[in-house]
Protein backbone atom coordinates (compact mmCIF):
# COMPACT_ATOMS: atom_id res chain seq x y z
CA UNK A 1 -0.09 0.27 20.90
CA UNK A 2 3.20 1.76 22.83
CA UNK A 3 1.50 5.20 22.42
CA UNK A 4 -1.86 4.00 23.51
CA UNK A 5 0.03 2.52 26.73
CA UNK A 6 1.68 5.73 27.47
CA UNK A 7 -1.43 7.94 27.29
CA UNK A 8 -3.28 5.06 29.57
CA UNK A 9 -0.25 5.65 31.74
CA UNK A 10 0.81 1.53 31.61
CA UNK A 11 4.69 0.63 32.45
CA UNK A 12 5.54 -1.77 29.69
CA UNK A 13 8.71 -2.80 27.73
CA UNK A 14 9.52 -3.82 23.92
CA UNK A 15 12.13 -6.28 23.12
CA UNK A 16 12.90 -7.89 19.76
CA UNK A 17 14.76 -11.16 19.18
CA UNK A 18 16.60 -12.74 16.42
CA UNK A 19 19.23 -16.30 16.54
CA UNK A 20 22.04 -17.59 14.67
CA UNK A 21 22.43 -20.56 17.22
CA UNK A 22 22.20 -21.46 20.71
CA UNK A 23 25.45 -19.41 21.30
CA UNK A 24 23.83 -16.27 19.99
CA UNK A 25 19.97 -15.59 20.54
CA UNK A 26 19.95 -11.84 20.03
CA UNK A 27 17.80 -9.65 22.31
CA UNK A 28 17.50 -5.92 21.18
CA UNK A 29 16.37 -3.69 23.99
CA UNK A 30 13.71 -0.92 22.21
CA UNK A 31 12.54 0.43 25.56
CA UNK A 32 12.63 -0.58 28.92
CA UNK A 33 10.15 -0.65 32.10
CA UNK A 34 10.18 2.98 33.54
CA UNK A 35 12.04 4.28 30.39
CA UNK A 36 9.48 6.93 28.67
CA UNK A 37 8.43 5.64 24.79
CA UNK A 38 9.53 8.99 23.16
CA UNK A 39 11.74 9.87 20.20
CA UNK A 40 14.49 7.07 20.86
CA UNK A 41 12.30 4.26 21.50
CA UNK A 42 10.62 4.96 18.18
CA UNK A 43 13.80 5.34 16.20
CA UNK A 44 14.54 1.96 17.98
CA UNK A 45 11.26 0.69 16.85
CA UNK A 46 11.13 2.12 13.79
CA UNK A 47 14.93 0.80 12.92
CA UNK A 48 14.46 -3.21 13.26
CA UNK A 49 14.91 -5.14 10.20
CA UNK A 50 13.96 -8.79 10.01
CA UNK A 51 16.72 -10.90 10.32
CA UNK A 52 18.27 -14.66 11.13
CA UNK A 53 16.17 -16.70 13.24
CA UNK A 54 13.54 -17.15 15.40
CA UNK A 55 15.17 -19.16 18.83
CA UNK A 56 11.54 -18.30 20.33
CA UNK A 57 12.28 -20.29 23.97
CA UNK A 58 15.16 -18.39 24.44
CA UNK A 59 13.66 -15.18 24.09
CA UNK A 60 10.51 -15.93 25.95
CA UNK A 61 12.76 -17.05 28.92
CA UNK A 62 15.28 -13.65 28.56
CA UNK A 63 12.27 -11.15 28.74
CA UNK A 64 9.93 -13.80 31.44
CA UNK A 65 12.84 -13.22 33.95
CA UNK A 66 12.71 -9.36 33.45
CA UNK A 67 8.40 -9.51 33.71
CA UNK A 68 9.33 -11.70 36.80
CA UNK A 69 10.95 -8.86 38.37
CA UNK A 70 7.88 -6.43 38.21
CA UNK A 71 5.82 -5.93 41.16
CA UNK A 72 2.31 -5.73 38.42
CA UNK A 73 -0.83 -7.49 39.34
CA UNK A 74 -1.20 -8.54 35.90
CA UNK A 75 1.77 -9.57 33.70
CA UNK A 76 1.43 -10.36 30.18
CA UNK A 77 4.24 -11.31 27.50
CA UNK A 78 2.79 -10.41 23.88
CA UNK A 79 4.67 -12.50 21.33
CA UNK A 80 4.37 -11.10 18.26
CA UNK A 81 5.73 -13.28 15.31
CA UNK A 82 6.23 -13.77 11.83
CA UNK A 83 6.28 -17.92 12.31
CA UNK A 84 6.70 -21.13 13.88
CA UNK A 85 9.88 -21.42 16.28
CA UNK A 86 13.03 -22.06 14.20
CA UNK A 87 16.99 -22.01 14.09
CA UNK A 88 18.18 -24.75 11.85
CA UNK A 89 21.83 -24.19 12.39
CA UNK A 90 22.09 -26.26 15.60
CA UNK A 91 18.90 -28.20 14.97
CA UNK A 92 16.63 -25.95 16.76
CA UNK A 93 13.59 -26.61 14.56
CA UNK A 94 10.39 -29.02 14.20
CA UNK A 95 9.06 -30.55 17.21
CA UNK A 96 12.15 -29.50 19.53
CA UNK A 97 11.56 -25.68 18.92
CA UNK A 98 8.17 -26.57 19.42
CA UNK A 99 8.02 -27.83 22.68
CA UNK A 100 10.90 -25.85 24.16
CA UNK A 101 9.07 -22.70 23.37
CA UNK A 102 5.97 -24.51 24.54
CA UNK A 103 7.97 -25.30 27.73
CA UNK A 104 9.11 -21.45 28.21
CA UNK A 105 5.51 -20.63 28.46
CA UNK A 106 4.36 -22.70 30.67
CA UNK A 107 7.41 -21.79 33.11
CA UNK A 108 6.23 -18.67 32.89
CA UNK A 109 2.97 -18.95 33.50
CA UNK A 110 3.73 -20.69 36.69
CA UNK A 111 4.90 -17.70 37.34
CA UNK A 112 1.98 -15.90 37.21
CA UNK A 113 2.86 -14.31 33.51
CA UNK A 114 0.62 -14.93 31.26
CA UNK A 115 1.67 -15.22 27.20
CA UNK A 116 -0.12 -14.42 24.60
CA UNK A 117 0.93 -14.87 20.50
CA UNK A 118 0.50 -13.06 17.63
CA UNK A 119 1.21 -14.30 14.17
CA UNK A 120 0.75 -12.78 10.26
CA UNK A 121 1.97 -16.95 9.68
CA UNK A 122 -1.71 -18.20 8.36
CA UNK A 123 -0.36 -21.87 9.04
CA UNK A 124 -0.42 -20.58 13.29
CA UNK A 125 -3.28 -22.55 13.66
CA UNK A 126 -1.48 -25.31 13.21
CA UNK A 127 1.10 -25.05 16.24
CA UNK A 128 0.10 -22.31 18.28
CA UNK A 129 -2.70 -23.73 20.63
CA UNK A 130 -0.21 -26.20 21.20
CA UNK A 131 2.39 -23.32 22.13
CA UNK A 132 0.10 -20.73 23.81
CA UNK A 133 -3.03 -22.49 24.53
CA UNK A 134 -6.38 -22.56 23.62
CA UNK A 135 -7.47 -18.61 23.26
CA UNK A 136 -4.20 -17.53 23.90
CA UNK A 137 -3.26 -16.67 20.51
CA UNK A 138 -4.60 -14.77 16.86
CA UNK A 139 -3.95 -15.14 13.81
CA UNK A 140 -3.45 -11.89 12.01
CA UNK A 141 -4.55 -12.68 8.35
CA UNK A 142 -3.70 -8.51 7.19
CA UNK A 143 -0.73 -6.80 8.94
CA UNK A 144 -1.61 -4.07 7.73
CA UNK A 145 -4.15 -4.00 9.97
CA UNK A 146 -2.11 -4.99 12.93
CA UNK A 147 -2.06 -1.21 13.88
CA UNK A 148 -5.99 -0.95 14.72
CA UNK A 149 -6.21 -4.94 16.11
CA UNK A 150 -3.39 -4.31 18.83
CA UNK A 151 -5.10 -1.73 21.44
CA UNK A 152 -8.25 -3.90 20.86
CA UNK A 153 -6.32 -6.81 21.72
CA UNK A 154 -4.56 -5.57 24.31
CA UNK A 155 -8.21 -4.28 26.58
CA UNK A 156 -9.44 -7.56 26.03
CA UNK A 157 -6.34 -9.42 27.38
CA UNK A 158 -5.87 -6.91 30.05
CA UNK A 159 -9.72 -5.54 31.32
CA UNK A 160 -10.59 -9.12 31.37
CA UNK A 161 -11.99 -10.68 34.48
């Protein structure tokens, strides 16, 4: 998908996330808005291992405020996921992470950003209309396959009327 942005000639930005507690929601810059996706975005790509826990609000509010800042007739915040919103170490988990991720959403599409998720969790029917909205979201039952389904995804979202 980055490359298919950059040939289009898109600004966009990839950020990955990872928590150990409300103290320390990690937010790993891969590549910036205006920052070309060439060799060191990839190795940044490229070099993520999963890790800790998933603090989704957090993160959705941390990368909202830097979509805020664009001057884009369209913004959209791609969530792509592995699972439901979790960091049991401070009790971030069940209906809490739920609805404070739920709540990060909405703020931001106040705001005129609009979120979409992504999941390879086959239970995300369960929880993420609730999160995301109705339409808002797939379920990715192959991730192997994630490679063709994102650029597909990504017109429809975007070339929408």
């Amino acid at each position: 998908l980055a490359a298919a942005l950059t040939a289009v000639g898109d600004d966009f930005a990839l950020y990955a996330f990872a928590s150990e507690s409300r103290q320390r929601v990690l937010c790993y810059r891969i590549k910036h808005f205006g920052e070309a996706y060439g060799e060191r975005a990839r190795r940044r790509l490229l070099g993520l291992t999963p890790a800790y826990y998933t603090r989704m609000g957090a993160a959705i509010r941390h990368v909202g405020a830097r979509l805020e800042q664009r001057t884009s007739s369209q913004k959209l915040l791609l969530v792509l996921t592995d699972g439901r919103p979790n960091d049991p170490p401070d009790g971030y988990e069940g209906r809490y992470a739920l609805e404070d991720t739920r709540r990060a959403l909405l703020e931001l599409r106040a705001r005129g950003i609009h979120g979409f998720g992504l999941t390879i969790d086959q239970h995300g029917r369960e929880y993420l209309p609730h999160l995301f909205g109705p339409g808002r979201y797939a379920v990715l039952s192959q991730p192997q396959f994630l490679p063709r389904v994102l650029p597909k995804l990504y017109a429809r979202l975007t070339l929408a009327p």
